[in-house]
C-alpha atoms as a PDB file:
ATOM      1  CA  UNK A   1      -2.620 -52.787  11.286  1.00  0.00           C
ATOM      2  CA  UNK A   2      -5.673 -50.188  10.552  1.00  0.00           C
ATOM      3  CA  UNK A   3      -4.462 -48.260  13.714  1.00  0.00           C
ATOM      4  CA  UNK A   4      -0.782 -48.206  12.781  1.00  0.00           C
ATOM      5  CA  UNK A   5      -1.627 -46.916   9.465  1.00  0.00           C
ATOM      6  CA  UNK A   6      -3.880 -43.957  11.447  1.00  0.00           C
ATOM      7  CA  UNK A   7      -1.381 -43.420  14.292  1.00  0.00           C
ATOM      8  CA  UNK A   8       1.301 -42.920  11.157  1.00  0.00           C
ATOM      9  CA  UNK A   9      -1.083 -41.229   9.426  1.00  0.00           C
ATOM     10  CA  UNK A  10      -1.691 -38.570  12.280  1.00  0.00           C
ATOM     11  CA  UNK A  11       1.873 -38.048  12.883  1.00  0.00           C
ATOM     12  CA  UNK A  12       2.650 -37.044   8.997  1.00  0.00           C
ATOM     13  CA  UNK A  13      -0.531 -34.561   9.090  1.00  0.00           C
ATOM     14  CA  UNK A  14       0.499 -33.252  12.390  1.00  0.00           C
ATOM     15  CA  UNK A  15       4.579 -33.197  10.800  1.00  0.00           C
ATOM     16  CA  UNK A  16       3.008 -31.474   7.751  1.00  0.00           C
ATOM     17  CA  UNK A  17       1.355 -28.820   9.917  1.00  0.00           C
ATOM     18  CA  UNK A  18       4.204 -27.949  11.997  1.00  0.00           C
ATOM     19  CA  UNK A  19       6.299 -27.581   9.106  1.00  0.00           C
ATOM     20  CA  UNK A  20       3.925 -25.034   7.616  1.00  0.00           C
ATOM     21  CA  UNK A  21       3.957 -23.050  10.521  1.00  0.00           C
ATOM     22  CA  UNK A  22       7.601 -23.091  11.132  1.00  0.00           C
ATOM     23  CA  UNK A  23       8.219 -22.027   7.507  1.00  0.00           C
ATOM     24  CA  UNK A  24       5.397 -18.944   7.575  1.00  0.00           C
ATOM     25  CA  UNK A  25       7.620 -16.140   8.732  1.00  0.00           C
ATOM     26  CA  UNK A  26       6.125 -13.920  11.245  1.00  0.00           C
ATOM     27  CA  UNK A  27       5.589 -10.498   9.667  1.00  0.00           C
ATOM     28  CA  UNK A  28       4.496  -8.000  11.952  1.00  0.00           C
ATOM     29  CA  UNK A  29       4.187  -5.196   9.319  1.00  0.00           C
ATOM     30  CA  UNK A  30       2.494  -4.986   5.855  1.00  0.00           C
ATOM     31  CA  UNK A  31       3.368  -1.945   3.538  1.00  0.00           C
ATOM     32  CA  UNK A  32       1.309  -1.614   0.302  1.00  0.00           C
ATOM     33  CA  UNK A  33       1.332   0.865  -2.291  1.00  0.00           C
ATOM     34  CA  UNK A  34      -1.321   1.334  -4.660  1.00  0.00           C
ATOM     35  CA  UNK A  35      -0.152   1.588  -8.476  1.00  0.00           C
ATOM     36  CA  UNK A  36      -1.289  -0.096 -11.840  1.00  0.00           C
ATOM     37  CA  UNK A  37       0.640  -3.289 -13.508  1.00  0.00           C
ATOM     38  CA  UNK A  38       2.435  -2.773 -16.520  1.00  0.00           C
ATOM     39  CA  UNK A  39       4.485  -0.541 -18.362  1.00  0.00           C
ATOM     40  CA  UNK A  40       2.118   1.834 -19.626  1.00  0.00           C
ATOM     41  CA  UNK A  41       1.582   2.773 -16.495  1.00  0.00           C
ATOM     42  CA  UNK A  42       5.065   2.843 -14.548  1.00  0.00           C
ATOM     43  CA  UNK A  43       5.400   6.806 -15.082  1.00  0.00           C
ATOM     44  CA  UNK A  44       2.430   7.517 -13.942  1.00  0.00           C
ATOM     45  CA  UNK A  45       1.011   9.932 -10.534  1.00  0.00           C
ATOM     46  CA  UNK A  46      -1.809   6.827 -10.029  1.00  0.00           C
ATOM     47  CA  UNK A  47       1.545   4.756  -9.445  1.00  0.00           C
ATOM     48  CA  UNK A  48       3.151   6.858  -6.890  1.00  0.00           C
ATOM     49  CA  UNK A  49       2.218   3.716  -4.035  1.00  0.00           C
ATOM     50  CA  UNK A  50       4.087   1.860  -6.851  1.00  0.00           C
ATOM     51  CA  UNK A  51       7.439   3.962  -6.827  1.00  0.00           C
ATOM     52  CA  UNK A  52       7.509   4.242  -3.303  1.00  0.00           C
ATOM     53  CA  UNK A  53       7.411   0.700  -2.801  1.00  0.00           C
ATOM     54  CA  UNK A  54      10.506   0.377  -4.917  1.00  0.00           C
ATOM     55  CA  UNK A  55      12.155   3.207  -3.153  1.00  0.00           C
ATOM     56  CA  UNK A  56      11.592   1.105   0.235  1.00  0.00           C
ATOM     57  CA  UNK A  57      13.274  -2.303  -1.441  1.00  0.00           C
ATOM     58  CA  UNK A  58      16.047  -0.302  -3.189  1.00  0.00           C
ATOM     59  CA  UNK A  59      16.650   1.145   0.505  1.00  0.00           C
ATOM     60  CA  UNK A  60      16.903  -1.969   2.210  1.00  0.00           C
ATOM     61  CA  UNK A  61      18.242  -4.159  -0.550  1.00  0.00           C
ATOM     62  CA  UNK A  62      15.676  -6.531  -1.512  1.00  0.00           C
ATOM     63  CA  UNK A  63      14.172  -7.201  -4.152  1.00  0.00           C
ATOM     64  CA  UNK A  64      10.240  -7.515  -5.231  1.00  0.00           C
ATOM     65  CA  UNK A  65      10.625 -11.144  -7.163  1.00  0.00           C
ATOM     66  CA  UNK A  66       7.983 -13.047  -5.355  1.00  0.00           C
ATOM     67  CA  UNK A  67       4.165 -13.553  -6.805  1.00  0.00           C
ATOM     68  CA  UNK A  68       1.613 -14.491  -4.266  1.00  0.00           C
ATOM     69  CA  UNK A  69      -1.670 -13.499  -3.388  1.00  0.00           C
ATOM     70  CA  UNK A  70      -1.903 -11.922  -6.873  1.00  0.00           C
ATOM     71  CA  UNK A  71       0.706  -9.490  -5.716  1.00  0.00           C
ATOM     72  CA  UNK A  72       4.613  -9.183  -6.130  1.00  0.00           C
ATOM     73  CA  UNK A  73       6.001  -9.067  -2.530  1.00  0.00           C
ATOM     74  CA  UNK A  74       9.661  -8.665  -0.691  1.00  0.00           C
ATOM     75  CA  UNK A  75      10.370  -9.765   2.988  1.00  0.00           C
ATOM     76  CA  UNK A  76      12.559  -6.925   4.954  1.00  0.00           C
ATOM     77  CA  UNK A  77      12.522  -5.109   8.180  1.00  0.00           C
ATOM     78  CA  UNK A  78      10.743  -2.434   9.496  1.00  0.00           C
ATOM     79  CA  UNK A  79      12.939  -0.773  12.779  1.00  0.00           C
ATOM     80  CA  UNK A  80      13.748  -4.580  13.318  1.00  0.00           C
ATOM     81  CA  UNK A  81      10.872  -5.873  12.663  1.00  0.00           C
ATOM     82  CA  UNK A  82       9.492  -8.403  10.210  1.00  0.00           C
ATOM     83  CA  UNK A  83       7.885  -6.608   7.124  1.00  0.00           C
ATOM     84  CA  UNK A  84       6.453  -7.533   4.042  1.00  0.00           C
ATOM     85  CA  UNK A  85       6.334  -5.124   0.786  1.00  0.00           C
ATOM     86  CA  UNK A  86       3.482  -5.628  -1.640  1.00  0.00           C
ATOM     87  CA  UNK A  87       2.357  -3.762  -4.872  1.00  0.00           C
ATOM     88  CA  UNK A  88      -1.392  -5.715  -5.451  1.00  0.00           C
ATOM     89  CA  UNK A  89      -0.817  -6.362  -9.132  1.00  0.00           C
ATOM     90  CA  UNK A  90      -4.910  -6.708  -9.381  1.00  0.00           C
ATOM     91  CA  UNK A  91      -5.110  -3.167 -10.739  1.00  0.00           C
ATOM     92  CA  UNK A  92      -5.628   0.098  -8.095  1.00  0.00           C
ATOM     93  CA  UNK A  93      -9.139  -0.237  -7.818  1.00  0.00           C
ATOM     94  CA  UNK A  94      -9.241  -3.469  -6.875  1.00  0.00           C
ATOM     95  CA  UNK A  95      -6.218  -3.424  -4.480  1.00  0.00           C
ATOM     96  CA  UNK A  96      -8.102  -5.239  -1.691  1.00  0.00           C
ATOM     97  CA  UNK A  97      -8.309  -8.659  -3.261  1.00  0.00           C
ATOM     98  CA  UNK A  98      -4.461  -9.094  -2.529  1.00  0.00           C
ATOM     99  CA  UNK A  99      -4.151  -7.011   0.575  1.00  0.00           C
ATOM    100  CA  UNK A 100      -6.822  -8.761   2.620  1.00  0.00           C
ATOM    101  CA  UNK A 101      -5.585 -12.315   1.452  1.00  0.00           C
ATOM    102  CA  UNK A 102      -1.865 -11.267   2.683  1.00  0.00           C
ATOM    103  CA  UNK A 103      -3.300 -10.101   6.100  1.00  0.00           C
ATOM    104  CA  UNK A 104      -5.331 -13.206   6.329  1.00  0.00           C
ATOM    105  CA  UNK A 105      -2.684 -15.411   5.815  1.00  0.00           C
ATOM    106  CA  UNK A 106       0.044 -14.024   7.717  1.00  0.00           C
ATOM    107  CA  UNK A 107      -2.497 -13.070  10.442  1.00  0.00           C
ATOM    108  CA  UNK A 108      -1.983  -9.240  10.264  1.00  0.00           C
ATOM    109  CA  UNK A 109      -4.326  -6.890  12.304  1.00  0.00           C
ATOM    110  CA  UNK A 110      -5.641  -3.944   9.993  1.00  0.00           C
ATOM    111  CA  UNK A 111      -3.585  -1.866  12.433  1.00  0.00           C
ATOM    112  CA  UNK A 112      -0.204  -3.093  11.023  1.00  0.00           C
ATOM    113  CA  UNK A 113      -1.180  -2.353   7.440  1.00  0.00           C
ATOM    114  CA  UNK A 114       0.195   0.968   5.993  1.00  0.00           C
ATOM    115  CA  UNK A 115      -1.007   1.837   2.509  1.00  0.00           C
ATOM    116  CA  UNK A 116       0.675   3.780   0.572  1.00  0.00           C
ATOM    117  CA  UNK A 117      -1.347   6.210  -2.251  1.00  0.00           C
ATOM    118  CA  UNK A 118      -1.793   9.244  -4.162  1.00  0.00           C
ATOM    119  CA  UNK A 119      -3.835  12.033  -2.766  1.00  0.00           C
ATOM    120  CA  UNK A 120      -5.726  14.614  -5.620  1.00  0.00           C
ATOM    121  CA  UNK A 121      -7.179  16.521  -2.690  1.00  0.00           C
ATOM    122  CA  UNK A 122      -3.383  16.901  -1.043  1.00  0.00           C
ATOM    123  CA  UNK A 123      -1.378  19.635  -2.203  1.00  0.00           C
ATOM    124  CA  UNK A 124       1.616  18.355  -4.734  1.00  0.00           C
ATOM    125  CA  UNK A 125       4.989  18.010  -2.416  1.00  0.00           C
ATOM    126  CA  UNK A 126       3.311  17.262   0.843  1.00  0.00           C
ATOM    127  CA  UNK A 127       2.103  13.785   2.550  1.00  0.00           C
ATOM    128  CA  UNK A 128      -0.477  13.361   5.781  1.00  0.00           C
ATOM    129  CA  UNK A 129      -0.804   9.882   7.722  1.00  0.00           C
ATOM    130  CA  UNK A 130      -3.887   9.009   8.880  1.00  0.00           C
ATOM    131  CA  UNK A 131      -6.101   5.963  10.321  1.00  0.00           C
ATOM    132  CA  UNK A 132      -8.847   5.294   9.381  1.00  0.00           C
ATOM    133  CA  UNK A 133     -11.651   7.584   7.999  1.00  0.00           C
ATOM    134  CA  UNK A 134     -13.050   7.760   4.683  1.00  0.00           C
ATOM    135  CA  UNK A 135     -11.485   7.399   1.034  1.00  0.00           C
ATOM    136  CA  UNK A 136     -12.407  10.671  -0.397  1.00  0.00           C
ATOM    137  CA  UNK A 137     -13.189   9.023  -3.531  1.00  0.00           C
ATOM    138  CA  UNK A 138     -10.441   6.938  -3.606  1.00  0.00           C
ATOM    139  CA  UNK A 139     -11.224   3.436  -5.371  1.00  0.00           C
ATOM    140  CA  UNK A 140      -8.176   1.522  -4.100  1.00  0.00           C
ATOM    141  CA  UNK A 141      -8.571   2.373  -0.613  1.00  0.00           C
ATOM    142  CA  UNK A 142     -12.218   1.760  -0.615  1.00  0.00           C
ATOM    143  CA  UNK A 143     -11.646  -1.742  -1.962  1.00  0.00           C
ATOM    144  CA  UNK A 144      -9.209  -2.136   0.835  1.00  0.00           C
ATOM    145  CA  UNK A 145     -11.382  -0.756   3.537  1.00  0.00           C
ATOM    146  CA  UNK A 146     -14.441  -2.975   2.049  1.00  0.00           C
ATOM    147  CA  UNK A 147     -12.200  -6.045   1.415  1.00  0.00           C
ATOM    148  CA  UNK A 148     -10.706  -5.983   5.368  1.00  0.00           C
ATOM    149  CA  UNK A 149     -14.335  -4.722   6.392  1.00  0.00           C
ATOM    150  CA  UNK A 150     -12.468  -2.513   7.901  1.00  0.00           C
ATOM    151  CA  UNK A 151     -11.256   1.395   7.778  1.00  0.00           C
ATOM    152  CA  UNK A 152      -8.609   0.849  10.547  1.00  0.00           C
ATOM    153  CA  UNK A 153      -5.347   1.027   8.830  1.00  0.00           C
ATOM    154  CA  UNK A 154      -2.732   3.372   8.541  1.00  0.00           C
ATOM    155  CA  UNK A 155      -2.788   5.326   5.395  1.00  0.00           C
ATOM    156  CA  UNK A 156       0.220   7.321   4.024  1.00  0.00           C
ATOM    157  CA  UNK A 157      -1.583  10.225   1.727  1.00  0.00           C
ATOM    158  CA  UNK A 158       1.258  11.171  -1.272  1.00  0.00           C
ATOM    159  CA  UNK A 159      -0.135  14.437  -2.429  1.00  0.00           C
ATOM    160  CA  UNK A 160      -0.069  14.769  -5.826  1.00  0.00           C
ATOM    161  CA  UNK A 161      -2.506  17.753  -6.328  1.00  0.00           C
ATOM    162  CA  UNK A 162      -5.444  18.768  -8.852  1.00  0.00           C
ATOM    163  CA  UNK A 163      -4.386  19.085 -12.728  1.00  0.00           C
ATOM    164  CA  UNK A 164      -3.419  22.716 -13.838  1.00  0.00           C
ATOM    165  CA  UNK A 165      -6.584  24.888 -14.796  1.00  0.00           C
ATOM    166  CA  UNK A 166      -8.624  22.465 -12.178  1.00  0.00           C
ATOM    167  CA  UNK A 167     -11.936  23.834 -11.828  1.00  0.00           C
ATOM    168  CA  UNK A 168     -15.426  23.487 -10.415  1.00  0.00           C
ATOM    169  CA  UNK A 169     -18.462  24.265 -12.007  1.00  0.00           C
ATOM    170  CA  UNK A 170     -21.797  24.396 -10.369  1.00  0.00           C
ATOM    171  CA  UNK A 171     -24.828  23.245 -12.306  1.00  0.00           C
ATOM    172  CA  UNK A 172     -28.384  24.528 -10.939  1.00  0.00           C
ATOM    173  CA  UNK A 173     -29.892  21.491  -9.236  1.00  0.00           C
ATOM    174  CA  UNK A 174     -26.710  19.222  -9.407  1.00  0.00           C
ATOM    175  CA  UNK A 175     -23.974  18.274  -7.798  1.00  0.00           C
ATOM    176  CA  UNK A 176     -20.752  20.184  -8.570  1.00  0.00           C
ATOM    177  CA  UNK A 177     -19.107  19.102 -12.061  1.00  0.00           C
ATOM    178  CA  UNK A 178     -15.477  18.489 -11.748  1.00  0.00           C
ATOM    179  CA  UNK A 179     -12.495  18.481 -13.915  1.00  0.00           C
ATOM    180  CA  UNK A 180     -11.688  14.896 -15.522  1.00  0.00           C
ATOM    181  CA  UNK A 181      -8.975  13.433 -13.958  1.00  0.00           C
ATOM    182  CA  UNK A 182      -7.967  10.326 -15.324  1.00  0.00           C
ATOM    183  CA  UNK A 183      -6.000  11.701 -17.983  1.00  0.00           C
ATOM    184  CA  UNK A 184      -3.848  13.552 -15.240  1.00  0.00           C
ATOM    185  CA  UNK A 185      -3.761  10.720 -12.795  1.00  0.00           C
ATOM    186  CA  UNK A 186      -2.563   7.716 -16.063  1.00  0.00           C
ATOM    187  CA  UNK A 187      -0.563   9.458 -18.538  1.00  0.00           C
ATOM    188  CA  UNK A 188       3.120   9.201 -18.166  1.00  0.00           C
ATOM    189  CA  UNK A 189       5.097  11.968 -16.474  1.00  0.00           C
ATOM    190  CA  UNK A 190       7.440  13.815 -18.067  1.00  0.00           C
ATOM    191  CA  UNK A 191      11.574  13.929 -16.960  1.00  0.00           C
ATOM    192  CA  UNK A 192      10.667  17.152 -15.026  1.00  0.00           C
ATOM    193  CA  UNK A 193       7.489  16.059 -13.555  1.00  0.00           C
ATOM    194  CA  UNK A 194       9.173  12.838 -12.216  1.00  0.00           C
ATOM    195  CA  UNK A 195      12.465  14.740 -10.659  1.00  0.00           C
ATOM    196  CA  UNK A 196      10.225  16.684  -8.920  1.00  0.00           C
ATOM    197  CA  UNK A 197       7.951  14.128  -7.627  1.00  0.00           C
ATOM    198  CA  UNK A 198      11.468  12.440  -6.313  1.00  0.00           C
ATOM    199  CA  UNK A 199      11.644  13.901  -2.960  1.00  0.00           C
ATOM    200  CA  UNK A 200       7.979  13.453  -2.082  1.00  0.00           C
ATOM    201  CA  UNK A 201       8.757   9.806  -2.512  1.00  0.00           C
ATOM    202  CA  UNK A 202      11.518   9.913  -0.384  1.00  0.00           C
ATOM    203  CA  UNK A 203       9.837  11.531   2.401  1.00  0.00           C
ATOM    204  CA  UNK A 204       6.930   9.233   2.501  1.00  0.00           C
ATOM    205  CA  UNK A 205       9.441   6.199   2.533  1.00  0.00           C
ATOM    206  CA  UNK A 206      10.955   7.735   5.825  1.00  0.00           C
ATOM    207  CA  UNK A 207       7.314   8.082   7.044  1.00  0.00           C
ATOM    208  CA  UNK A 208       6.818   4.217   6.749  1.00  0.00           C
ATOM    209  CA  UNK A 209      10.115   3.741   9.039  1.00  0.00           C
ATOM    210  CA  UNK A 210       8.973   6.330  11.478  1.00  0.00           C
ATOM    211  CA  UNK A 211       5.768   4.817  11.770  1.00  0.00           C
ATOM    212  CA  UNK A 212       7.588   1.275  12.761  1.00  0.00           C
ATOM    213  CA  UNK A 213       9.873   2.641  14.834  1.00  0.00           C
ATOM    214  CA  UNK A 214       8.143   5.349  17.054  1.00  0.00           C
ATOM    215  CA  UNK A 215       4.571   5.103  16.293  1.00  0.00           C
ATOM    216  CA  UNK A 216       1.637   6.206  14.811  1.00  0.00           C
ATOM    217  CA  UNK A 217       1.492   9.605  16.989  1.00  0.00           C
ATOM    218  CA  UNK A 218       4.796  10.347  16.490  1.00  0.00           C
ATOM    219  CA  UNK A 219       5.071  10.131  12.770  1.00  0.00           C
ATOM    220  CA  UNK A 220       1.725  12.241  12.330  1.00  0.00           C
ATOM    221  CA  UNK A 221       3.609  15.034  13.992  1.00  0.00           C
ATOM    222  CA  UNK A 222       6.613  14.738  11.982  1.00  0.00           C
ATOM    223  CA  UNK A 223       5.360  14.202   8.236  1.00  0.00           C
ATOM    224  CA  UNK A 224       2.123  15.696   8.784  1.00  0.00           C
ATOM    225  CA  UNK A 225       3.736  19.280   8.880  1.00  0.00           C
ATOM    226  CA  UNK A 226       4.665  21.252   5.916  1.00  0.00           C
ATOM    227  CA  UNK A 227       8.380  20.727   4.318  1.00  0.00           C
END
């Protein structure tokens, strides 16, 4: 009787294991943008990742419903290919509790992450893609990159440029004193600012379907280039 029960036993584990498996889809693409929860900070440049994100789903007609992995998430394709959408609702500079637990469990090499952010150091209207390299200060990235242990990921760079009247002043026997930025980076846009932040947006979308569908290479030739 004993081995009955463990022979029955052993088939519902090994039932409950296949079902599992068969019901994890197999993603081969994760796309994260970087942004803060909430709606203080929906209008903001630090949420640009954010608004891309929804300018992905809105393209392909899903919808980011799903919490997991302390993220909200939406299944679609990339050029045919699974993908999964995430905005890490941890807050930006901690963006790599949710991405590395996503990777983990849907066993995604850092290679097939894109991560989509704002750039201060890129000039407003343009966008670079990159992998690897450092985070030029960037807190969400460098959670990411420490979280994965790990710099090699595809990064799409939304420029977003230094705040009017940016300066740099040199102190004798310092490092070079910089402009806050936080204010610039976290207070909401304006109707203006956002219209013309639109189209930057738009372009980096494309850049996350040209990456998909004709590779890293490619893309960087494209998008990298002024316009």
């Amino acid at each position: 009787m004993a081995a009955i029960r463990r022979l029955f036993g052993s088939f519902r584990s090994s039932r409950g294991k296949n079902s599992e498996s068969e019901s994890r889809p197999t993603i081969q693409w994760v796309v994260a943008g970087l942004g803060n929860p909430g709606e203080d900070y929906s209008r903001s440049r630090h949420n640009t990742g954010f608004m891309t994100i929804d300018r992905i789903a809105k393209a392909k007609g899903v919808e980011l419903g799903r919490r997991r992995f302390k993220g909200v998430t939406a299944e679609t394709t990339l050029a045919g290919k699974p993908a999964l959408l995430v905005k890490p609702q941890t807050f930006y500079n901690l963006s790599g509790a949710c991405v590395s637990d996503l990777l983990g469990y849907f066993k995604i090499a850092p290679q097939q992450l894109i991560v989509l952010h704002d750039e201060l150091d890129l000039e407003a209207g343009r966008i670079r893609i990159k992998q690897g390299g450092g985070d030029a200060g960037n807190r969400g990235v460098r959670s990411i990159a420490e979280s994965l242990g790990t710099t090699d990921f595809i990064r799409v760079r939304i420029g977003i440029g230094r705040p009017p009247g940016f300066t740099v002043e040199m102190e004798p026997g310092r490092q070079p004193k910089t402009e806050e930025n936080k204010d610039y980076l976290l207070r909401p846009m304006t109707a203006a600012e956002r219209k013309a932040l639109a189209p930057i947006i738009e372009r980096a979308a494309g850049a996350v379907e040209a990456i998909a569908e004709h590779g890293l290479e490619a893309a960087m030739n494209r998008y990298n280039q002024r316009g």
